[in-house]
N, C-alpha and C. Protein backbone atom coordinates (compact mmCIF):
# COMPACT_ATOMS: atom_id res chain seq x y z
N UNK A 1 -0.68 -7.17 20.42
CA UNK A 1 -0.13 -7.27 19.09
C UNK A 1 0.29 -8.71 18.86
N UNK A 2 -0.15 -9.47 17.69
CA UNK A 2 0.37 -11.06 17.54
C UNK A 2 1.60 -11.04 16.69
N UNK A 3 2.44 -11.80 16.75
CA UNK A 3 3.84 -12.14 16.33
C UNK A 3 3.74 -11.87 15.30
N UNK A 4 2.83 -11.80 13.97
CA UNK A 4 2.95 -11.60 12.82
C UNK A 4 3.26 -10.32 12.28
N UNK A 5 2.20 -9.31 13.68
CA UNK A 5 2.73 -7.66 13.18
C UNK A 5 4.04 -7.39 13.71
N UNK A 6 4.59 -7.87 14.76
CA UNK A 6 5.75 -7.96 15.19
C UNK A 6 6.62 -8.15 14.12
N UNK A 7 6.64 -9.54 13.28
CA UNK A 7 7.60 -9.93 12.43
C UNK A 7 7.27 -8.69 10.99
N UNK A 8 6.07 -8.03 10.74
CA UNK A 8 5.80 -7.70 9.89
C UNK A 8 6.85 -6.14 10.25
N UNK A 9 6.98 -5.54 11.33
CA UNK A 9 7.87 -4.57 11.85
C UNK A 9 8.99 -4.44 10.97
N UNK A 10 9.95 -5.46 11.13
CA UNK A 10 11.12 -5.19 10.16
C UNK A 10 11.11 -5.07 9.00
N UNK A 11 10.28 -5.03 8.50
CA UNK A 11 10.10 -5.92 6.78
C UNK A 11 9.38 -4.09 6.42
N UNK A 12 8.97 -3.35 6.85
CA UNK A 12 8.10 -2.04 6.75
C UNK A 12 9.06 -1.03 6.03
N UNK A 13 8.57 -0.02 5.45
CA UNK A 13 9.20 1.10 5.50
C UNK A 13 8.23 1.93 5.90
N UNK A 14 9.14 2.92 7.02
CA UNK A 14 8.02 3.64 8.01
C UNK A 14 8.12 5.39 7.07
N UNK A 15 7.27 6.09 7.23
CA UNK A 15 7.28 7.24 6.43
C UNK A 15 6.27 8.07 7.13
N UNK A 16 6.35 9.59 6.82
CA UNK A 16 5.32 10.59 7.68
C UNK A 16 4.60 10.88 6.51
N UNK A 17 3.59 11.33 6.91
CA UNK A 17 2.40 12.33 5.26
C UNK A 17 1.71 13.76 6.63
N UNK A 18 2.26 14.62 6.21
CA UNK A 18 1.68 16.13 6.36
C UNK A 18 0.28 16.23 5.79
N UNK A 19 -1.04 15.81 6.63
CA UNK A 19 -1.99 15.26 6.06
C UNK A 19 -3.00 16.62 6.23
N UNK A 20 -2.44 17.28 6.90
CA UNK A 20 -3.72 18.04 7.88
C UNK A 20 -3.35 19.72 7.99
N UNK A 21 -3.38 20.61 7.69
CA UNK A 21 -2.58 21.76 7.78
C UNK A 21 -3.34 22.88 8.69
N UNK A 22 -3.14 23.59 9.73
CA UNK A 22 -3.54 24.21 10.43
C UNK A 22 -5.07 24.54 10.15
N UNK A 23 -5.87 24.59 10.73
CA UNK A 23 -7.13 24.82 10.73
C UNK A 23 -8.07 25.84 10.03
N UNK A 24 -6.89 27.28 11.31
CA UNK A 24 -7.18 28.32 11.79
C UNK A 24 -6.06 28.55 12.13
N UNK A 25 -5.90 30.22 12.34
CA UNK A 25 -4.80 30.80 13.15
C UNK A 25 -4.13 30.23 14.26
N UNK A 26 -3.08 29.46 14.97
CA UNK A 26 -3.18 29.11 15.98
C UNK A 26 -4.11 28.01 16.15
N UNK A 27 -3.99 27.16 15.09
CA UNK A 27 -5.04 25.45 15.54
C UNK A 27 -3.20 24.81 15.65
N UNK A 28 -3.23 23.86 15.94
CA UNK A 28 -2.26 22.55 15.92
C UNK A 28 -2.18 22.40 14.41
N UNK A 29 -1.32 21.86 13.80
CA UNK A 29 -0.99 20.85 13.18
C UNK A 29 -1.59 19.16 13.07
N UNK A 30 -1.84 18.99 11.90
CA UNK A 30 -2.25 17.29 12.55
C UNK A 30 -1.43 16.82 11.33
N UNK A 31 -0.98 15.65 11.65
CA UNK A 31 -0.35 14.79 10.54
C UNK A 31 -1.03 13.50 11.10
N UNK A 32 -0.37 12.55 9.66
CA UNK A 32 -0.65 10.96 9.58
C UNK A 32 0.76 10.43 9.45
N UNK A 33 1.11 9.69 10.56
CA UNK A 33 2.33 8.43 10.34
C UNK A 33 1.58 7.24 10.33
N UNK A 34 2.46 6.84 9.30
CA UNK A 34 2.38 5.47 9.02
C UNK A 34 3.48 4.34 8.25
N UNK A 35 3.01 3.21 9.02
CA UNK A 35 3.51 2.14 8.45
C UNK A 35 3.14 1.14 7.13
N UNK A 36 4.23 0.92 6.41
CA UNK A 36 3.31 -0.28 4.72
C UNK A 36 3.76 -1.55 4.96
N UNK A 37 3.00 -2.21 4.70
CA UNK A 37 3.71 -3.46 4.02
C UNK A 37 4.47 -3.26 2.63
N UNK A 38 5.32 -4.10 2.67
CA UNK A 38 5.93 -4.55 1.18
C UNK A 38 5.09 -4.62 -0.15
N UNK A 39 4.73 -3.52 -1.37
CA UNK A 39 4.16 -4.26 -2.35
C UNK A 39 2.43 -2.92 -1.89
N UNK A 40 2.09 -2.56 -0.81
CA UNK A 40 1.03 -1.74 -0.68
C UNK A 40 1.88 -0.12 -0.97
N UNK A 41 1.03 0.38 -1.74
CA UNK A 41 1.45 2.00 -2.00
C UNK A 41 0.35 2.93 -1.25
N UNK A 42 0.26 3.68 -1.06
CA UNK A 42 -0.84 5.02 -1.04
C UNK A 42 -0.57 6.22 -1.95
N UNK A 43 -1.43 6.42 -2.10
CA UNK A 43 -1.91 7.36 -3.35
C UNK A 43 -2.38 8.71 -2.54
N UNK A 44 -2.23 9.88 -3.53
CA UNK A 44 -2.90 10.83 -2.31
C UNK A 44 -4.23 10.80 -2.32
N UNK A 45 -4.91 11.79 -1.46
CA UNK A 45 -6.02 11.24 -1.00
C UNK A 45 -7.29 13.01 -1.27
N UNK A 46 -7.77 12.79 -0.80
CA UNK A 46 -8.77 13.80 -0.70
C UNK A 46 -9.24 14.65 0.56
N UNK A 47 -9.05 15.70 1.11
CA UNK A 47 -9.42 16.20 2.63
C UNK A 47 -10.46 17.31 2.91
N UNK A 48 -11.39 16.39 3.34
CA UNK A 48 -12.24 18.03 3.80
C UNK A 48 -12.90 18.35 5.55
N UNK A 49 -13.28 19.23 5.59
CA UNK A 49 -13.97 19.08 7.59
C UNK A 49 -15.28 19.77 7.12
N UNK A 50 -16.09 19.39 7.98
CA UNK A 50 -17.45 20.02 7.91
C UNK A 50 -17.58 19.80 9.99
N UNK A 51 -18.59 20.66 10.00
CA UNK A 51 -19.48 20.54 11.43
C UNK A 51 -20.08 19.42 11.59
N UNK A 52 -20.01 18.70 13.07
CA UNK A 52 -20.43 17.46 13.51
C UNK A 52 -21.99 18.17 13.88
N UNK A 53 -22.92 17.70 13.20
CA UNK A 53 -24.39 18.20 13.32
C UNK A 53 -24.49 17.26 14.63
N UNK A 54 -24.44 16.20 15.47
CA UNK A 54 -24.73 15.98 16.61
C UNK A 54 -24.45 16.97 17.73
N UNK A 55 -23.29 17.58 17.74
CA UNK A 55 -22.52 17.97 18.43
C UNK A 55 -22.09 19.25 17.50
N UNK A 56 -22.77 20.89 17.92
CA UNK A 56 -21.92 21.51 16.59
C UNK A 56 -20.47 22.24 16.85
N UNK A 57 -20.23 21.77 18.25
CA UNK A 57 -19.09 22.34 18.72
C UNK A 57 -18.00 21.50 18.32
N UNK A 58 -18.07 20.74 17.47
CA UNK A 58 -16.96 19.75 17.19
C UNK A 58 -17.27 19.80 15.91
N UNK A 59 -15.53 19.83 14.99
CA UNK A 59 -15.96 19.70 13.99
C UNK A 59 -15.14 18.05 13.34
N UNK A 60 -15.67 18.09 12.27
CA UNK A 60 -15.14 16.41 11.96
C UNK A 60 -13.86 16.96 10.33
N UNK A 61 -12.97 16.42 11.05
CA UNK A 61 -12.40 16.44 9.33
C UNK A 61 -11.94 15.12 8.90
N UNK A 62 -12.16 14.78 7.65
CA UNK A 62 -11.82 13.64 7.37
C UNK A 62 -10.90 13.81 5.82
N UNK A 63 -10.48 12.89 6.05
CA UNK A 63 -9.09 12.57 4.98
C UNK A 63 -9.49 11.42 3.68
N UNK A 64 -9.52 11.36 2.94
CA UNK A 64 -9.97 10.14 2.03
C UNK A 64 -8.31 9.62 1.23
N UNK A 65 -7.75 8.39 1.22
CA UNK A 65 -6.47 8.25 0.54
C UNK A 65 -6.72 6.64 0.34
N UNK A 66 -6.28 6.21 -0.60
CA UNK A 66 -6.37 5.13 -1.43
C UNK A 66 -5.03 4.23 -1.09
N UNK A 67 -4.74 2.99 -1.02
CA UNK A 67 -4.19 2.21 -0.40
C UNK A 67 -3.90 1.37 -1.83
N UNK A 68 -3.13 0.70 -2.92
CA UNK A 68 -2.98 0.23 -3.55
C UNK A 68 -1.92 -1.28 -3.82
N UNK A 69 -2.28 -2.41 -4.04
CA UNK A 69 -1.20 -3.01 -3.76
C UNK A 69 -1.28 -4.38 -4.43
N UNK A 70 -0.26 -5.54 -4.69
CA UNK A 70 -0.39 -6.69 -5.41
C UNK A 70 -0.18 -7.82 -4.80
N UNK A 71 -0.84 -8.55 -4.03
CA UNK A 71 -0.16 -9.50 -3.12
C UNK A 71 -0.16 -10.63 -4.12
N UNK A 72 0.80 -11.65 -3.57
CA UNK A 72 0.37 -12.81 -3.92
C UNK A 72 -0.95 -14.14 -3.07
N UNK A 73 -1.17 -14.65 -4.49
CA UNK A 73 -2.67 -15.50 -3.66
C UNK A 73 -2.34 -16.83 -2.60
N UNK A 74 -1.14 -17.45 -3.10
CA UNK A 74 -0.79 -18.35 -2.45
C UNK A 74 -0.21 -17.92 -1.25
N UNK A 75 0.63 -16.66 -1.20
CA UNK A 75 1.71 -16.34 0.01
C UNK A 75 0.35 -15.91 0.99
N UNK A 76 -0.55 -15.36 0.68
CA UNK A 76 -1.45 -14.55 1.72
C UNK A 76 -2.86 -15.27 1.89
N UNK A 77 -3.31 -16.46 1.53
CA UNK A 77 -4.03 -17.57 1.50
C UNK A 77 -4.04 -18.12 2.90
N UNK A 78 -4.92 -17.50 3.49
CA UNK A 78 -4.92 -17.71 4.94
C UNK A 78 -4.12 -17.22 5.89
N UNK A 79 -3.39 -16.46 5.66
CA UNK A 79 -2.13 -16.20 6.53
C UNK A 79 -2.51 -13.86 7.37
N UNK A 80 -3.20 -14.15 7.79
CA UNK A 80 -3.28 -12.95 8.11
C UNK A 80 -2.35 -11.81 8.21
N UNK A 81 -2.25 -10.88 7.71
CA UNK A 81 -1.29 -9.94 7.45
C UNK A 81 -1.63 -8.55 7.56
N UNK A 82 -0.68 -7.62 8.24
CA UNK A 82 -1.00 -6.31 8.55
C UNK A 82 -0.71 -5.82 7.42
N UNK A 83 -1.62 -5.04 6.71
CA UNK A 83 -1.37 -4.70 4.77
C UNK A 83 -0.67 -3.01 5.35
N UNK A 84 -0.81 -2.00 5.80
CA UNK A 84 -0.49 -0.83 6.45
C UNK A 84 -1.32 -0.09 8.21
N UNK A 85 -0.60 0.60 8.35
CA UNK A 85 -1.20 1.17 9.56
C UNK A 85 -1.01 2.44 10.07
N UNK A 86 -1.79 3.12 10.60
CA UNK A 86 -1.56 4.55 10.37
C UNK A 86 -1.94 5.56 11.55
N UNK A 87 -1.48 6.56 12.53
CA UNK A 87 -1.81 7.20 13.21
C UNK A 87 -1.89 8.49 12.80
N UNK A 88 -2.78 9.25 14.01
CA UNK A 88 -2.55 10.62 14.11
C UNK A 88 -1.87 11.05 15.05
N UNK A 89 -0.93 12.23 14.65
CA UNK A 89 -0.21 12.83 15.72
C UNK A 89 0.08 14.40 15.30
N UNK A 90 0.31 15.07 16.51
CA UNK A 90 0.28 16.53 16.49
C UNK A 90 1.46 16.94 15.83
N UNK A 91 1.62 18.09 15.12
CA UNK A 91 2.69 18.22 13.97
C UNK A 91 4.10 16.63 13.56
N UNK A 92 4.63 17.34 12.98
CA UNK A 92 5.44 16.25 12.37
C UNK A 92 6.71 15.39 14.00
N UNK A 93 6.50 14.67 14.24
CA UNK A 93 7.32 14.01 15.51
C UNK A 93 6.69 14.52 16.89
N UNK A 94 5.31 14.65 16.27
CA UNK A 94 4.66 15.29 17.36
C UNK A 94 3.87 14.18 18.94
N UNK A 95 3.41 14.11 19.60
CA UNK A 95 2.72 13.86 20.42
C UNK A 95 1.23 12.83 19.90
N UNK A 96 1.16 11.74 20.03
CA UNK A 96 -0.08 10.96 19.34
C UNK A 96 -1.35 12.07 19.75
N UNK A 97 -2.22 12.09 18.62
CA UNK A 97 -3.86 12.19 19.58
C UNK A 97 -4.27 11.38 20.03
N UNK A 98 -5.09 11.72 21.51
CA UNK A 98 -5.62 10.40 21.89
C UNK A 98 -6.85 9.61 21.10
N UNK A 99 -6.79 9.02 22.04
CA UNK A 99 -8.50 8.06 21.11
C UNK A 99 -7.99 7.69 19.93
N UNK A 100 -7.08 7.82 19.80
CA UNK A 100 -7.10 6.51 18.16
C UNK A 100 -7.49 5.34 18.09
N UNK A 101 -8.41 4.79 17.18
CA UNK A 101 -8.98 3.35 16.84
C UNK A 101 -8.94 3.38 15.48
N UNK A 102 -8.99 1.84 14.86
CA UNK A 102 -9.24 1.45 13.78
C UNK A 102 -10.43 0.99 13.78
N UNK A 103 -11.38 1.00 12.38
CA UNK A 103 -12.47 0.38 12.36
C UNK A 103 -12.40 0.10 10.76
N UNK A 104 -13.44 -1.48 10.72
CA UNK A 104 -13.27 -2.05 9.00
C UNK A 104 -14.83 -1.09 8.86
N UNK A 105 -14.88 -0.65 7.66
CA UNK A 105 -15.90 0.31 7.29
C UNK A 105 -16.55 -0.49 6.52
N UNK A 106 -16.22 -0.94 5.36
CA UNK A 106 -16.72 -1.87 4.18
C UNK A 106 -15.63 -3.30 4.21
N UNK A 107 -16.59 -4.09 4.40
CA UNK A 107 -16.35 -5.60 4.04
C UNK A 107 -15.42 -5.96 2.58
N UNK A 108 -14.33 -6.70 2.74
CA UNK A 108 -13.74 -7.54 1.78
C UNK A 108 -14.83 -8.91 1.36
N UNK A 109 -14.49 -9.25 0.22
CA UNK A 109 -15.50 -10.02 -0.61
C UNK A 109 -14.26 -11.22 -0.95
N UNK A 110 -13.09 -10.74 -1.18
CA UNK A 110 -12.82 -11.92 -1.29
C UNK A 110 -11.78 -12.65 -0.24
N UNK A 111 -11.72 -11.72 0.57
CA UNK A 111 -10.96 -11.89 2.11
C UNK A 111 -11.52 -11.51 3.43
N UNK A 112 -11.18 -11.63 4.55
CA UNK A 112 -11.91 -10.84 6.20
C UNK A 112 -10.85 -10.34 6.36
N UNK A 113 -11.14 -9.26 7.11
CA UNK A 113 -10.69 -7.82 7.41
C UNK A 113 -10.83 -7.55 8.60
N UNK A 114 -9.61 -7.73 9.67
CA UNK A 114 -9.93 -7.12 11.34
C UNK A 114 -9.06 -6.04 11.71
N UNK A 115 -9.05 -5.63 12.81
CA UNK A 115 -8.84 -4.53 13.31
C UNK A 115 -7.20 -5.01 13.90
N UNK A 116 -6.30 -4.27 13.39
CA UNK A 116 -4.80 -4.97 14.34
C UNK A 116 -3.85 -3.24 14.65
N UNK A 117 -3.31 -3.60 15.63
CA UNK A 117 -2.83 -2.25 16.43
C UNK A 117 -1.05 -2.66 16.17
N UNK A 118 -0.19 -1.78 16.08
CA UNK A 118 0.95 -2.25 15.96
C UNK A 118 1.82 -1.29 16.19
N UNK A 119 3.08 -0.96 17.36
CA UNK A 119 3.77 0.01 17.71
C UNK A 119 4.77 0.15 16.95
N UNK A 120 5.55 1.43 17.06
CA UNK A 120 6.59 1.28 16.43
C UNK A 120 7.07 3.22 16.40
N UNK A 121 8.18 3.22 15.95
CA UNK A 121 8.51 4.99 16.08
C UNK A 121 8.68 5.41 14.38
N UNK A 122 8.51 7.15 14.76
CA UNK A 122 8.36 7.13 12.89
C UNK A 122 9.86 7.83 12.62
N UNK A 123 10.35 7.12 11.44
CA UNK A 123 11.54 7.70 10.95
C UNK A 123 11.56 8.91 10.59
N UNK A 124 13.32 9.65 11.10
CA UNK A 124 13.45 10.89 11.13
C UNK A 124 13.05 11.65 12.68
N UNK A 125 12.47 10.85 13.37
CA UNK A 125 12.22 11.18 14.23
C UNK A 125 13.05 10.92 15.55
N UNK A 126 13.93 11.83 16.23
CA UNK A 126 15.13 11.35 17.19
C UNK A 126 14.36 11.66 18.59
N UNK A 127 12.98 11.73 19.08
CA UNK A 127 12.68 11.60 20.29
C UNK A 127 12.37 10.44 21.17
N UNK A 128 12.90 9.78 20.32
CA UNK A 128 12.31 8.32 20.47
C UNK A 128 10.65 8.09 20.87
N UNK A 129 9.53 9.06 20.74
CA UNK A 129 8.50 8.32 21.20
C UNK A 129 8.16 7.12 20.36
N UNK A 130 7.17 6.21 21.30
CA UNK A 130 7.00 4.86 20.37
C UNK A 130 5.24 5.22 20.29
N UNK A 131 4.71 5.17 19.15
CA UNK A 131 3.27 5.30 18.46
C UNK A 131 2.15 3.99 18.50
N UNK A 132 1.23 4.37 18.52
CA UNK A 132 0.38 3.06 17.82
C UNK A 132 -0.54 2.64 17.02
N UNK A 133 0.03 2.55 15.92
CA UNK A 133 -0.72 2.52 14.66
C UNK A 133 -1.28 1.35 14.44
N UNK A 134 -2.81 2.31 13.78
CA UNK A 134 -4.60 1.01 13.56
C UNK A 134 -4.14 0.81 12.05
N UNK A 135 -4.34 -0.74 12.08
CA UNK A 135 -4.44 -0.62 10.39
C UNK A 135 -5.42 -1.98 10.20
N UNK A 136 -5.67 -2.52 8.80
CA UNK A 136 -6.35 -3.75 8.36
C UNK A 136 -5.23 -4.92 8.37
N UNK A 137 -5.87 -6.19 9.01
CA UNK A 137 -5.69 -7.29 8.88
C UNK A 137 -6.38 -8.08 8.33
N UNK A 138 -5.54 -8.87 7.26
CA UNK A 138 -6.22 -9.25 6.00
C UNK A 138 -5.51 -10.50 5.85
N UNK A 139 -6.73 -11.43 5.51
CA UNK A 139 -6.35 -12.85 5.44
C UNK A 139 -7.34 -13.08 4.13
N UNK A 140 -6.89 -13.42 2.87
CA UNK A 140 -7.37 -13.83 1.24
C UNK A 140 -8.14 -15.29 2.11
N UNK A 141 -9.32 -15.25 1.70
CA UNK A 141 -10.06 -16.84 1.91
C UNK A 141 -10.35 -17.31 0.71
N UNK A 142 -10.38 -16.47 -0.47
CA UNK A 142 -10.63 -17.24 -1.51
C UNK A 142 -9.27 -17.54 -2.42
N UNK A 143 -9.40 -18.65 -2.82
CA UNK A 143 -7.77 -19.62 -4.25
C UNK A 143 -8.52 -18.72 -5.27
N UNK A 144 -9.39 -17.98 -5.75
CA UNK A 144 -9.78 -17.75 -7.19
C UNK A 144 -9.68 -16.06 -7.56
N UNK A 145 -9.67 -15.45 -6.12
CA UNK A 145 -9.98 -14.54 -6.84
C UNK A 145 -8.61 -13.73 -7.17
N UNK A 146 -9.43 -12.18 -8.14
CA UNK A 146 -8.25 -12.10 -8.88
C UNK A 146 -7.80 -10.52 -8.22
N UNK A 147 -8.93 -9.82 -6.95
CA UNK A 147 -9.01 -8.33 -6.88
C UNK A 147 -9.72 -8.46 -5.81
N UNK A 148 -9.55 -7.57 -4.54
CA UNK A 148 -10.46 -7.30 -3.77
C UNK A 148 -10.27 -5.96 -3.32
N UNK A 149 -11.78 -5.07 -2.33
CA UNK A 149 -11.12 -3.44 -2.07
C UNK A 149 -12.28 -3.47 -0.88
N UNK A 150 -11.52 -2.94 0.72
CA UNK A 150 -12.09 -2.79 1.15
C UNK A 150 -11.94 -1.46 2.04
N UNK A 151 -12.96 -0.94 2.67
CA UNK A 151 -12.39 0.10 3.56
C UNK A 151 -12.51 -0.16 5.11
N UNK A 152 -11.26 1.24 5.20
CA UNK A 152 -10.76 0.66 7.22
C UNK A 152 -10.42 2.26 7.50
N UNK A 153 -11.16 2.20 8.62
CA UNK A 153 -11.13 3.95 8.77
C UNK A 153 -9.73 4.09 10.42
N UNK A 154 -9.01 4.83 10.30
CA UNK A 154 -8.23 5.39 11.55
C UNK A 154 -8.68 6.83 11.96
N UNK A 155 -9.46 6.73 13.39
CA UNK A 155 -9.89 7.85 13.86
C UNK A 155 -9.01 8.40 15.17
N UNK A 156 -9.26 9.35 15.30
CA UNK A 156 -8.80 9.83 16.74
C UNK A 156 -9.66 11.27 17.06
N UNK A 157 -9.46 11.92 18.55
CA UNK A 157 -10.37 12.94 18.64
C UNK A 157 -9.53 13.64 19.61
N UNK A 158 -9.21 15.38 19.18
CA UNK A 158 -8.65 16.20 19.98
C UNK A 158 -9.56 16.88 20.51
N UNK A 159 -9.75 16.36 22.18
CA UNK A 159 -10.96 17.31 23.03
C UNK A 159 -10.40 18.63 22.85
N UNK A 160 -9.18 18.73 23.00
CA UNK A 160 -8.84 20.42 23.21
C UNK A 160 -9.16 21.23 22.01
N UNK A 161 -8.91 20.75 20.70
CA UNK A 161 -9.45 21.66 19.89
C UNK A 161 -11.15 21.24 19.25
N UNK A 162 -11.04 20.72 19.85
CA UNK A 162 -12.76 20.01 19.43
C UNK A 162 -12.66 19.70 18.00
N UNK A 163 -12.11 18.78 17.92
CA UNK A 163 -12.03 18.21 16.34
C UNK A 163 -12.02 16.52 16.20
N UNK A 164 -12.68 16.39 15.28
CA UNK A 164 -12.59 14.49 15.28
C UNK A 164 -12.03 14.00 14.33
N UNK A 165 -10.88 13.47 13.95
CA UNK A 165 -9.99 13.11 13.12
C UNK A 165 -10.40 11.51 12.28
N UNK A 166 -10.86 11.88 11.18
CA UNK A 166 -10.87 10.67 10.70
C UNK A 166 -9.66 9.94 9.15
N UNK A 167 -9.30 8.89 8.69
CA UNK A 167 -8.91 8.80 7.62
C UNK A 167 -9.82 7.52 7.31
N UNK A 168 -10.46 7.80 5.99
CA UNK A 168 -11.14 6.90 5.03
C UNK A 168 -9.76 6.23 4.54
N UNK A 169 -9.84 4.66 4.71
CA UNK A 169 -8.26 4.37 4.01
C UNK A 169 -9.45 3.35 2.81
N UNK A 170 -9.48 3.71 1.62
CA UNK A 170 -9.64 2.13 0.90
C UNK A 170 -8.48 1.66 0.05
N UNK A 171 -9.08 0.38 0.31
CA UNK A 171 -7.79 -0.44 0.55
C UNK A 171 -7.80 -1.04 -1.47
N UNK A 172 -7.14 -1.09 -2.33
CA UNK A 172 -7.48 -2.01 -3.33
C UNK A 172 -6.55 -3.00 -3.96
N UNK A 173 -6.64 -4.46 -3.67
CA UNK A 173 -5.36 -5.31 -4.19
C UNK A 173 -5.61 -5.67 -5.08
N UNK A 174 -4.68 -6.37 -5.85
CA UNK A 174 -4.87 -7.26 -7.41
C UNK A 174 -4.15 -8.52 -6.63
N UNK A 175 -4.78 -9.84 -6.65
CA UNK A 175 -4.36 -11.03 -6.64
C UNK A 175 -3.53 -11.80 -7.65
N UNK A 176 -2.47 -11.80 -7.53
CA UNK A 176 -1.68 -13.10 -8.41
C UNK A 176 -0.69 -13.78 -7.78
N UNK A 177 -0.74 -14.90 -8.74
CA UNK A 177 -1.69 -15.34 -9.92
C UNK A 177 -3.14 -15.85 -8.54
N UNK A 178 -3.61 -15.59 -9.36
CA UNK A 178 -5.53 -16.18 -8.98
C UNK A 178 -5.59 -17.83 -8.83
């Protein structure tokens, strides 16, 4: 983790989203914690699972939720920044799934977009476990522009229930001033 998501830690408000609701009789729970930056919102999102046709013993569910936010062009003009970050974990203060990764899905146009990992515990939560949430790192390369939207997916995979956890995050900022 580089000093920036570190410093970006305090500055967060941490929050849970009940993303995932039992399967089946007796499936787990899955939720999404996550962390924002200042100024990024999420919106709700869209959820469905279908069968992993490679594999039909696994099924895939995926989450679709929209990421919204206004940075400024000068403050974020090279300066790489963790915009949000987000895990899966088994009911609410639950146990991480394993295998969580972040991945950039679709390219920023008017910024680059990498992969940054960042710990931290989710509020409301008195077990103290500490989490580790994938999110986008985002550095604006262009002085002009006025909007950019990209997507960054957070996956994870529960062997025990044979399920592959994905969230579609797209991301969409407005630049000002340009």
């Amino acid at each position: 983790m580089n000093n920036l998501s570190k410093t970006l830690l305090a500055g967060v408000a941490l929050s849970s989203l009940a993303a995932v609701p039992a399967l089946a009789a007796g499936a787990p729970s899955y939720h999404l914690a996550g962390i924002f930056a200042r100024g990024i919102t999420m919106h709700s999102g869209v959820a469905h699972s279908k069968t992993n046709i490679r594999d039909p013993k696994y099924t895939n569910y995926t989450t679709n939720i929209t990421f919204s936010g206004t940075i400024s062009g000068p403050a974020f003009y090279k300066v790489p920044t963790l915009l949000w970050a987000e895990t899966w974990i088994y009911s609410s203060c639950g146990v991480q799934v394993p295998g969580g990764k972040g991945k950039v899905a679709a390219k920023a146009k008017a910024g680059k977009v990498a992969v940054d990992a960042i710990t931290g515990t989710i509020s409301g939560c008195t077990n103290g476990t500490i989490y580790t949430f994938h999110g986008p790192l985002y550095t604006l390369k262009s002085k002009t522009a006025t909007s950019d939207t990209f997507v960054f997916d957070v996956d994870a995979k529960d062997a025990g229930a044979k399920l592959n956890l994905k969230l579609v995050g797209t991301t969409n900022l407005t630049i000002s001033p340009p």
